[in-house]
PDB file of N, CA and C in Angstrom:
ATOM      1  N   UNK A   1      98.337  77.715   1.569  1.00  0.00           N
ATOM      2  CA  UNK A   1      98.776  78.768   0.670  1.00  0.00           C
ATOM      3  C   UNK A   1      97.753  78.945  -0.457  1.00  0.00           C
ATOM      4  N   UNK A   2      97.907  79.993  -0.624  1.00  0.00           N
ATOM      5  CA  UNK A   2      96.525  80.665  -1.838  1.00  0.00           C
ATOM      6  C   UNK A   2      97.313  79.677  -3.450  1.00  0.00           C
ATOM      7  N   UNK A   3      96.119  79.265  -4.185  1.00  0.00           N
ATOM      8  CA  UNK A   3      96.131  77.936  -5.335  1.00  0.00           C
ATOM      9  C   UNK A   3      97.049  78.985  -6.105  1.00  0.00           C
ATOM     10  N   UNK A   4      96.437  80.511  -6.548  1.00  0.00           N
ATOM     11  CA  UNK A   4      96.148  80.754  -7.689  1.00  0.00           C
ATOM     12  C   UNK A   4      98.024  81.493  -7.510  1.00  0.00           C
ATOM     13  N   UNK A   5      98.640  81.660  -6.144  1.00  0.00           N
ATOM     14  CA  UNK A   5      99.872  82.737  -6.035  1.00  0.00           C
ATOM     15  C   UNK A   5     100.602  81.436  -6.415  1.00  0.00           C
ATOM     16  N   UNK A   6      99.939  80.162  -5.795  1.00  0.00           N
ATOM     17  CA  UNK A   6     101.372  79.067  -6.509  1.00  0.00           C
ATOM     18  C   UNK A   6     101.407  78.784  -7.979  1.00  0.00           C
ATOM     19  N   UNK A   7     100.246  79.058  -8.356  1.00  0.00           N
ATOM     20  CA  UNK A   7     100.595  78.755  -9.841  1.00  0.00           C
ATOM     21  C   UNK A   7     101.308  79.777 -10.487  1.00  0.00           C
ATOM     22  N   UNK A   8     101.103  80.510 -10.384  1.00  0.00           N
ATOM     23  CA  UNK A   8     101.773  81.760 -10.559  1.00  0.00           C
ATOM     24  C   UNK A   8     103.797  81.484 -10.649  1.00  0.00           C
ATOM     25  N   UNK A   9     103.872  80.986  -9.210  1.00  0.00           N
ATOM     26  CA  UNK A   9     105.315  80.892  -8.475  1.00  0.00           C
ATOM     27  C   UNK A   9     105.498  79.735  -9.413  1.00  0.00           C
ATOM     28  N   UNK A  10     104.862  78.883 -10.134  1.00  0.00           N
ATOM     29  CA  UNK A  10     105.225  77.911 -10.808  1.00  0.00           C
ATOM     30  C   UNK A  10     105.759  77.852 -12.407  1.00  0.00           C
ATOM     31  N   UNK A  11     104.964  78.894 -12.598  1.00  0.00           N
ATOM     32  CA  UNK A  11     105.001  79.777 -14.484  1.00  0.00           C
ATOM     33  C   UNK A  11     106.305  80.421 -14.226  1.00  0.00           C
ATOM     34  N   UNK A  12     106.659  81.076 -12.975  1.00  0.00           N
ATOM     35  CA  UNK A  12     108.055  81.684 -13.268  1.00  0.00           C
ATOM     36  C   UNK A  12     108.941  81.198 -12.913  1.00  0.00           C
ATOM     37  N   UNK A  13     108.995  79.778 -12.496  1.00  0.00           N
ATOM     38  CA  UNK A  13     109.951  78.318 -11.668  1.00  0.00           C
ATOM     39  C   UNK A  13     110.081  77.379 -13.615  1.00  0.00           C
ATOM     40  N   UNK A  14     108.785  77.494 -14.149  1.00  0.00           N
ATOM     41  CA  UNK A  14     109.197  76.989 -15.448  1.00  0.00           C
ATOM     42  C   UNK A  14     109.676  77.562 -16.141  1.00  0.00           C
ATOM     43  N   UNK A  15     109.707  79.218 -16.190  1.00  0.00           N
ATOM     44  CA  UNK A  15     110.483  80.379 -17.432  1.00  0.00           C
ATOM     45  C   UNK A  15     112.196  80.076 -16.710  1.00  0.00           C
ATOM     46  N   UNK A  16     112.332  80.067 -15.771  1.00  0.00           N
ATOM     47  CA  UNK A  16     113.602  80.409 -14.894  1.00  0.00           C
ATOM     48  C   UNK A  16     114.646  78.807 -15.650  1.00  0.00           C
ATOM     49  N   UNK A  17     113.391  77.717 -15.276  1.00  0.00           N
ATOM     50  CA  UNK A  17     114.186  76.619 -15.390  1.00  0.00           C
ATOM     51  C   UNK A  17     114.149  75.421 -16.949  1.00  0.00           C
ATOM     52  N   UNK A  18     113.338  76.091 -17.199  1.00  0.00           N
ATOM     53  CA  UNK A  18     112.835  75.533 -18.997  1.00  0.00           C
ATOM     54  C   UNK A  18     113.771  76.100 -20.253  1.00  0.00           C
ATOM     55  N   UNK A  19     113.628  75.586 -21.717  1.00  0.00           N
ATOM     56  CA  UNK A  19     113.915  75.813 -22.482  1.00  0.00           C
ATOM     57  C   UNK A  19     112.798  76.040 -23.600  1.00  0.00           C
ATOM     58  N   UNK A  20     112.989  77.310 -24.391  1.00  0.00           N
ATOM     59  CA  UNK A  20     111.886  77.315 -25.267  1.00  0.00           C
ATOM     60  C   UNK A  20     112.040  76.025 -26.560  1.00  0.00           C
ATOM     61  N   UNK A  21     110.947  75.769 -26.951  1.00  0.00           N
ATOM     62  CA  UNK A  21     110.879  74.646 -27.955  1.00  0.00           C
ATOM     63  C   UNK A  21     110.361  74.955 -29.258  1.00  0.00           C
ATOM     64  N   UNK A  22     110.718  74.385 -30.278  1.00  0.00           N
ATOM     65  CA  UNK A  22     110.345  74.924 -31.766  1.00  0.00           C
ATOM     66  C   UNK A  22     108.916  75.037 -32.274  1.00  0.00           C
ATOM     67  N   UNK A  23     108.124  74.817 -31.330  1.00  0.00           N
ATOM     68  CA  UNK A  23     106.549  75.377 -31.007  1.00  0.00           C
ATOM     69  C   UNK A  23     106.373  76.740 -30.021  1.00  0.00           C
ATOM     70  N   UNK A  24     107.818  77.277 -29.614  1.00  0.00           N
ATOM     71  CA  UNK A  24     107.924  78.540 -28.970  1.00  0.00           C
ATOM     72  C   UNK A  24     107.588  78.622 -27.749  1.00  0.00           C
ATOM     73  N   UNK A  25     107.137  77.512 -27.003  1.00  0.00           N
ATOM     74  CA  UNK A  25     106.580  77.144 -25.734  1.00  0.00           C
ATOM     75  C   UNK A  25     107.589  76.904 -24.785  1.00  0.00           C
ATOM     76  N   UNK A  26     107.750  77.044 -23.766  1.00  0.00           N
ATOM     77  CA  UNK A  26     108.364  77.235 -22.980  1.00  0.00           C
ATOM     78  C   UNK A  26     108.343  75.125 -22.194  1.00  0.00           C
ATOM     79  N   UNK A  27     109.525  74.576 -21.695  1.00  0.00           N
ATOM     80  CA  UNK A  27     108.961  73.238 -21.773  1.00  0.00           C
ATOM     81  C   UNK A  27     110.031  72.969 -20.409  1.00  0.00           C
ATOM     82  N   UNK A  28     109.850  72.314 -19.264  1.00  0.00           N
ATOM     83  CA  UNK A  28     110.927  71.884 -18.626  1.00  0.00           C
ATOM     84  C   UNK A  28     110.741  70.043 -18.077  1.00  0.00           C
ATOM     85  N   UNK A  29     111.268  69.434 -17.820  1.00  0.00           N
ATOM     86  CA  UNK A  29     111.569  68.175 -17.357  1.00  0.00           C
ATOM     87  C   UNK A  29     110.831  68.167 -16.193  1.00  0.00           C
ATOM     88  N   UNK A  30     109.799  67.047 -15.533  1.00  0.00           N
ATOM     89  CA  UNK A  30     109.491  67.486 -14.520  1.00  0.00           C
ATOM     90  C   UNK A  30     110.523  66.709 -13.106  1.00  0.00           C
ATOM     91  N   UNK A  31     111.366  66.096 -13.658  1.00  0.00           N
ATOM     92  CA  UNK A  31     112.438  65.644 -12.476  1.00  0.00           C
ATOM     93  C   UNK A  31     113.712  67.091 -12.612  1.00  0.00           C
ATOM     94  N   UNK A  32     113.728  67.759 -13.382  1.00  0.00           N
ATOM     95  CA  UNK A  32     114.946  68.737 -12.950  1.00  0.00           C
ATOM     96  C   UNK A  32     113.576  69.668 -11.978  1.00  0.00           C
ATOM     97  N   UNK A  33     112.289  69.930 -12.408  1.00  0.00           N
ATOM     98  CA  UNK A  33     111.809  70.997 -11.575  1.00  0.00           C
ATOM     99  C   UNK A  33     111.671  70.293 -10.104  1.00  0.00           C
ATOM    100  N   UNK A  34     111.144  69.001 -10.054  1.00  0.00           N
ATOM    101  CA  UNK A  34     111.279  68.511  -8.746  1.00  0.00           C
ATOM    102  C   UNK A  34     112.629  68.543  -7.554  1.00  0.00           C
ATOM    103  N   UNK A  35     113.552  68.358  -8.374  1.00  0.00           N
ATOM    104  CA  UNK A  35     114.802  68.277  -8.190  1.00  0.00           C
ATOM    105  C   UNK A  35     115.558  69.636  -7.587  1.00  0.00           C
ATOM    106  N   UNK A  36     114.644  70.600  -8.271  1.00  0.00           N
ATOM    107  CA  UNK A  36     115.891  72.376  -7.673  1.00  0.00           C
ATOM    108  C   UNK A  36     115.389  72.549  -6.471  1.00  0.00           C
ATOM    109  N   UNK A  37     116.338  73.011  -5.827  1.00  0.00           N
ATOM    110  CA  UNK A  37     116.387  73.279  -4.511  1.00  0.00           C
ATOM    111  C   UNK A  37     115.717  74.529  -4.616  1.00  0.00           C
ATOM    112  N   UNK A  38     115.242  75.976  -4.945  1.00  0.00           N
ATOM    113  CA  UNK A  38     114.058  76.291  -5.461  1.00  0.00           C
ATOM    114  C   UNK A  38     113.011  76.149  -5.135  1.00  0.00           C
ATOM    115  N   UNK A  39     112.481  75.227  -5.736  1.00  0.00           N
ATOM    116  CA  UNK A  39     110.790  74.568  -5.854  1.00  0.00           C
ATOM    117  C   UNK A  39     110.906  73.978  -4.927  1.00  0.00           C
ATOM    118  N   UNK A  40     111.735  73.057  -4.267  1.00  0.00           N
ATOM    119  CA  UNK A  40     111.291  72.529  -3.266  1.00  0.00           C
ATOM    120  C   UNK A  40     111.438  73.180  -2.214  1.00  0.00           C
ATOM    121  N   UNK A  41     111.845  74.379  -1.999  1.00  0.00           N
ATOM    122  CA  UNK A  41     111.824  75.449  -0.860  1.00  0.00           C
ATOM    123  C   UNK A  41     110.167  76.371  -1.263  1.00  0.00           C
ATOM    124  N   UNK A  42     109.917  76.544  -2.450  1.00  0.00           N
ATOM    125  CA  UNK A  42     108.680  76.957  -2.560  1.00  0.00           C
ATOM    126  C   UNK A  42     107.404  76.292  -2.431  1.00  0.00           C
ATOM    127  N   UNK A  43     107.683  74.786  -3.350  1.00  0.00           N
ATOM    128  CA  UNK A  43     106.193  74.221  -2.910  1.00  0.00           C
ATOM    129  C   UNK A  43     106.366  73.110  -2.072  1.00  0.00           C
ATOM    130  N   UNK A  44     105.154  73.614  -1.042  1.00  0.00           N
ATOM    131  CA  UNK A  44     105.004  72.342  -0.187  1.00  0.00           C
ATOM    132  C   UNK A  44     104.645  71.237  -1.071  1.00  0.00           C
ATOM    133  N   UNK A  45     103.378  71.334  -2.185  1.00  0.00           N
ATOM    134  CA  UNK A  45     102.782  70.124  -3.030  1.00  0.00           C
ATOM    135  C   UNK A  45     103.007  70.427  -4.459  1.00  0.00           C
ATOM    136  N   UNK A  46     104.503  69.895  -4.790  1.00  0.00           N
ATOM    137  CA  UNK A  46     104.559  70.542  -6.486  1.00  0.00           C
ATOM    138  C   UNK A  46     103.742  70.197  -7.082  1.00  0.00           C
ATOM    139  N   UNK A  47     103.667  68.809  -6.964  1.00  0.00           N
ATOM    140  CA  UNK A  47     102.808  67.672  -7.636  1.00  0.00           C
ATOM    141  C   UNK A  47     100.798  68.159  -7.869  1.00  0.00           C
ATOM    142  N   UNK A  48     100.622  68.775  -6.842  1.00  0.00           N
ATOM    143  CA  UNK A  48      99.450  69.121  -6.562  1.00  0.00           C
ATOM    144  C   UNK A  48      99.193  70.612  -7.389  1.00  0.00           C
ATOM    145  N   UNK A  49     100.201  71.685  -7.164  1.00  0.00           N
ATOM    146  CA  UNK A  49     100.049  72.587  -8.086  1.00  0.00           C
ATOM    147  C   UNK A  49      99.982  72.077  -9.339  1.00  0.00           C
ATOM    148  N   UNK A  50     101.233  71.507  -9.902  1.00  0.00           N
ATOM    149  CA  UNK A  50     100.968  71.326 -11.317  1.00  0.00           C
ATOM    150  C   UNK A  50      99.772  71.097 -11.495  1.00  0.00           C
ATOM    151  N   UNK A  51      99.118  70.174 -10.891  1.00  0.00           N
ATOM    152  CA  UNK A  51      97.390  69.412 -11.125  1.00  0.00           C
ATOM    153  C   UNK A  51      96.811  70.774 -11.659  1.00  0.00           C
ATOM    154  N   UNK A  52      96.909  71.783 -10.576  1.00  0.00           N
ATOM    155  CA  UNK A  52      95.564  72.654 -10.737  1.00  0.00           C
ATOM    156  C   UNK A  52      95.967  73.458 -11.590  1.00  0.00           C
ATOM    157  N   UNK A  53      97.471  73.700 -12.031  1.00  0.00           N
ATOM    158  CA  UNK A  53      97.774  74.390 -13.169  1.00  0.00           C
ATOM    159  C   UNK A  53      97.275  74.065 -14.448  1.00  0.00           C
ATOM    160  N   UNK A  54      97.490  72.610 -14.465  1.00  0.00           N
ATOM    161  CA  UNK A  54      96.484  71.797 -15.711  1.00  0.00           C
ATOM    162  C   UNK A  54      95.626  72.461 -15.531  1.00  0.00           C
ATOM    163  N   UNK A  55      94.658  71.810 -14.573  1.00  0.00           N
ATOM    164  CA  UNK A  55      93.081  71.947 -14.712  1.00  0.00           C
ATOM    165  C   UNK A  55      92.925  73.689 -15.201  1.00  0.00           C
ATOM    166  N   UNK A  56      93.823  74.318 -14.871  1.00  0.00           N
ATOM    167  CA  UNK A  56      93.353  75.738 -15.364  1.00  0.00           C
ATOM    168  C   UNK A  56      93.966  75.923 -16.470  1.00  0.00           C
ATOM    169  N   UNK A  57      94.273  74.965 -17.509  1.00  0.00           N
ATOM    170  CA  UNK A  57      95.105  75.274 -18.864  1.00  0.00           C
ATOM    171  C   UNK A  57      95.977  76.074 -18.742  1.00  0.00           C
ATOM    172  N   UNK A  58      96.884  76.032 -17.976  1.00  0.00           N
ATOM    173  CA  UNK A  58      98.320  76.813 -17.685  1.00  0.00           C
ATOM    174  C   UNK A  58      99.347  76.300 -18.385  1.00  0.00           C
ATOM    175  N   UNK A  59      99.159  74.648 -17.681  1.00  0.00           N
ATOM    176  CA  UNK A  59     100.452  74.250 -18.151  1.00  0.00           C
ATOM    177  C   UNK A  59      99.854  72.685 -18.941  1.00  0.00           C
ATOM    178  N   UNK A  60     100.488  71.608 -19.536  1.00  0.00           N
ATOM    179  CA  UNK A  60     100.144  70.882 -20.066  1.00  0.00           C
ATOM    180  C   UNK A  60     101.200  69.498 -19.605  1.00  0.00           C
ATOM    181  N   UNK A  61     100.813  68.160 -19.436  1.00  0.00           N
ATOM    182  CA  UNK A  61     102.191  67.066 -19.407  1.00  0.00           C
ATOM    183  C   UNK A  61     100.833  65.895 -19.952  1.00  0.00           C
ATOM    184  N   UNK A  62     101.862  64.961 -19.930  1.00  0.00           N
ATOM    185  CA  UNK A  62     101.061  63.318 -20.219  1.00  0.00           C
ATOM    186  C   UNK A  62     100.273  62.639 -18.901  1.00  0.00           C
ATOM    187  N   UNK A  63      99.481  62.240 -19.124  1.00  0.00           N
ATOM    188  CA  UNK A  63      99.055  61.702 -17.766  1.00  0.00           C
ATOM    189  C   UNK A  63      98.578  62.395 -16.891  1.00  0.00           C
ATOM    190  N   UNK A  64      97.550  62.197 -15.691  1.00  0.00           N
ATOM    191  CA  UNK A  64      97.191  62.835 -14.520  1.00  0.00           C
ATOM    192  C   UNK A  64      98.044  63.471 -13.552  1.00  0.00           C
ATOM    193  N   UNK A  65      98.822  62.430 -13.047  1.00  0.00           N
ATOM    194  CA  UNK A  65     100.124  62.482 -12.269  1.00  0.00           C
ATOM    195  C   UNK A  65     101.626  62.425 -12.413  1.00  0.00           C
ATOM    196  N   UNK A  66     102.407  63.216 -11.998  1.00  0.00           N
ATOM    197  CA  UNK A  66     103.120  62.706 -12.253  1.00  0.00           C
ATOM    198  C   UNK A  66     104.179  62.244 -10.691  1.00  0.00           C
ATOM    199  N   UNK A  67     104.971  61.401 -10.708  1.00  0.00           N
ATOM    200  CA  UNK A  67     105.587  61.064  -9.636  1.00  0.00           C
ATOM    201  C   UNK A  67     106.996  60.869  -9.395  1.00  0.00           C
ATOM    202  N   UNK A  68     107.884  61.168  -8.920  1.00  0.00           N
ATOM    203  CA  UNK A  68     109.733  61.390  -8.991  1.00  0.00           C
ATOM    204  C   UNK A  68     110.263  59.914  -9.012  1.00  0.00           C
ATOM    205  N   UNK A  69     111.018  59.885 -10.022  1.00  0.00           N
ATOM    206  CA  UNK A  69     111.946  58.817 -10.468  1.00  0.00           C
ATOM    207  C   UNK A  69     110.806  58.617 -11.857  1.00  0.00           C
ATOM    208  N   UNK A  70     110.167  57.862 -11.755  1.00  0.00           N
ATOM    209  CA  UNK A  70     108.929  57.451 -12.709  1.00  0.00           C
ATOM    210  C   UNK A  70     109.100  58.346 -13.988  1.00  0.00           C
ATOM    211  N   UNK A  71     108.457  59.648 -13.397  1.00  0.00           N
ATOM    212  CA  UNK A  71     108.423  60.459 -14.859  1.00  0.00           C
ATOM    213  C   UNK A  71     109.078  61.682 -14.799  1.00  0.00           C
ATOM    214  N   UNK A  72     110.142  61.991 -14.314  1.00  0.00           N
ATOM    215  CA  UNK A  72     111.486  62.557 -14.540  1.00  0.00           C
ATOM    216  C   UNK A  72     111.496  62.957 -15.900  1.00  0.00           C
ATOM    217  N   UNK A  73     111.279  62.822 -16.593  1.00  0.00           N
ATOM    218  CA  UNK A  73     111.696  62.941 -18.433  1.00  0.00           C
ATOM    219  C   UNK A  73     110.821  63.367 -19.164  1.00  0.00           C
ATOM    220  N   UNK A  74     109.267  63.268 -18.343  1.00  0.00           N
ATOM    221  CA  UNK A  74     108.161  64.210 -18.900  1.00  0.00           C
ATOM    222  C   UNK A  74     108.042  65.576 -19.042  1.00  0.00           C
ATOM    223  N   UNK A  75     108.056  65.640 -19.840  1.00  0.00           N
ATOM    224  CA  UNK A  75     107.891  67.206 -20.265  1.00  0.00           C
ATOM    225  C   UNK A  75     106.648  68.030 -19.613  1.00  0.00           C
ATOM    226  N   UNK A  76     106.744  68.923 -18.807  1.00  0.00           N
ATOM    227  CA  UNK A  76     105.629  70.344 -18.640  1.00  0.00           C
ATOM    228  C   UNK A  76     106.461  70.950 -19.238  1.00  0.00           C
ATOM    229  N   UNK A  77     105.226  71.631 -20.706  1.00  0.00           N
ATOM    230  CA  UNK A  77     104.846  72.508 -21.037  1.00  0.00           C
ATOM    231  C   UNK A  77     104.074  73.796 -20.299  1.00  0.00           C
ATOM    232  N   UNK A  78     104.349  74.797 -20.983  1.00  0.00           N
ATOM    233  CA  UNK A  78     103.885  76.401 -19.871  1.00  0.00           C
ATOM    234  C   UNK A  78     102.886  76.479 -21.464  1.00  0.00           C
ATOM    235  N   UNK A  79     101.545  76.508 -21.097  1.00  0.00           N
ATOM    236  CA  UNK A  79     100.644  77.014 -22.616  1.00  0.00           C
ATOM    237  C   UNK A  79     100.522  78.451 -22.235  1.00  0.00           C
ATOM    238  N   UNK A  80     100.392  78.940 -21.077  1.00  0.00           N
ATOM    239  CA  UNK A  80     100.375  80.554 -21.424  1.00  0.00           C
ATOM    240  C   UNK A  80     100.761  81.052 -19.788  1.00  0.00           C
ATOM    241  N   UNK A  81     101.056  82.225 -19.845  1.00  0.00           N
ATOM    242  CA  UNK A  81     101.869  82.625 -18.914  1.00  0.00           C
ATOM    243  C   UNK A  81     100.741  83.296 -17.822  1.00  0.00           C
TER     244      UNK A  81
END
Protein backbone atom coordinates (compact mmCIF):
# COMPACT_ATOMS: atom_id res chain seq x y z
CA UNK A 1 0.00 0.00 0.00
CA UNK A 2 1.15 3.56 -1.00
CA UNK A 3 3.28 5.14 2.57
CA UNK A 4 2.01 8.53 1.98
CA UNK A 5 -2.35 7.35 1.55
CA UNK A 6 -1.62 5.52 5.03
CA UNK A 7 -0.46 8.29 6.69
CA UNK A 8 -2.97 10.17 5.64
CA UNK A 9 -5.71 7.21 6.81
CA UNK A 10 -3.82 7.63 10.07
CA UNK A 11 -4.24 11.68 10.72
CA UNK A 12 -7.95 10.97 10.26
CA UNK A 13 -7.93 7.49 12.58
CA UNK A 14 -6.21 10.11 15.19
CA UNK A 15 -8.88 13.21 14.63
CA UNK A 16 -11.78 10.42 14.74
CA UNK A 17 -10.22 8.76 17.86
CA UNK A 18 -8.14 11.49 19.92
CA UNK A 19 -8.85 14.28 22.18
CA UNK A 20 -7.65 17.81 21.70
CA UNK A 21 -5.12 18.89 24.49
CA UNK A 22 -4.43 22.31 26.14
CA UNK A 23 -1.55 22.76 23.56
CA UNK A 24 -4.59 22.39 20.97
CA UNK A 25 -3.04 19.29 19.47
CA UNK A 26 -4.87 16.66 18.77
CA UNK A 27 -3.38 13.47 21.10
CA UNK A 28 -4.64 9.73 21.24
CA UNK A 29 -3.35 6.63 23.36
CA UNK A 30 -1.52 4.39 21.24
CA UNK A 31 -3.23 1.09 22.80
CA UNK A 32 -6.94 2.52 22.21
CA UNK A 33 -5.63 3.24 18.38
CA UNK A 34 -4.15 -0.26 18.25
CA UNK A 35 -7.05 -1.63 19.82
CA UNK A 36 -10.19 -0.20 17.31
CA UNK A 37 -11.41 -2.46 15.20
CA UNK A 38 -10.94 0.39 12.54
CA UNK A 39 -7.24 0.56 12.32
CA UNK A 40 -6.84 -2.74 12.52
CA UNK A 41 -9.08 -3.35 9.48
CA UNK A 42 -7.06 -0.47 7.86
CA UNK A 43 -3.48 -1.03 8.68
CA UNK A 44 -1.76 -3.98 7.87
CA UNK A 45 1.57 -2.27 9.84
CA UNK A 46 0.21 0.41 12.33
CA UNK A 47 3.32 0.28 14.05
CA UNK A 48 5.27 0.88 10.83
CA UNK A 49 3.09 3.79 9.62
CA UNK A 50 3.31 5.62 12.71
CA UNK A 51 7.31 5.27 12.14
CA UNK A 52 7.10 7.02 8.84
CA UNK A 53 4.56 9.44 10.09
CA UNK A 54 7.28 10.50 12.61
CA UNK A 55 9.96 10.51 10.29
CA UNK A 56 7.79 12.93 8.22
CA UNK A 57 6.92 15.20 11.32
CA UNK A 58 3.28 14.30 11.21
CA UNK A 59 2.88 12.89 14.24
CA UNK A 60 5.12 12.82 17.42
CA UNK A 61 5.35 9.85 20.64
CA UNK A 62 8.37 8.85 23.06
CA UNK A 63 10.66 6.44 21.82
CA UNK A 64 11.30 4.75 18.35
CA UNK A 65 8.79 2.05 18.79
CA UNK A 66 6.15 1.48 20.10
CA UNK A 67 4.67 -2.08 20.97
CA UNK A 68 0.94 -3.37 22.43
CA UNK A 69 0.59 -3.97 26.07
CA UNK A 70 4.08 -2.14 26.74
CA UNK A 71 3.13 1.30 25.65
CA UNK A 72 -0.59 1.43 25.56
CA UNK A 73 -0.58 4.81 27.55
CA UNK A 74 1.78 6.63 25.21
CA UNK A 75 0.56 9.36 23.81
CA UNK A 76 0.64 10.14 19.69
CA UNK A 77 0.40 13.41 19.17
CA UNK A 78 -0.97 14.66 15.42
CA UNK A 79 1.71 17.97 14.93
CA UNK A 80 -0.06 18.86 11.75
CA UNK A 81 -2.66 17.51 9.70
Amino acid sequence: MNVEHEVELLVEEIKRLGTEGGDGKVRVKFGVLFNDTRCANLFEALVGTLRAAKRKKIVNFEGELLLQGVHDNVDVILLKE
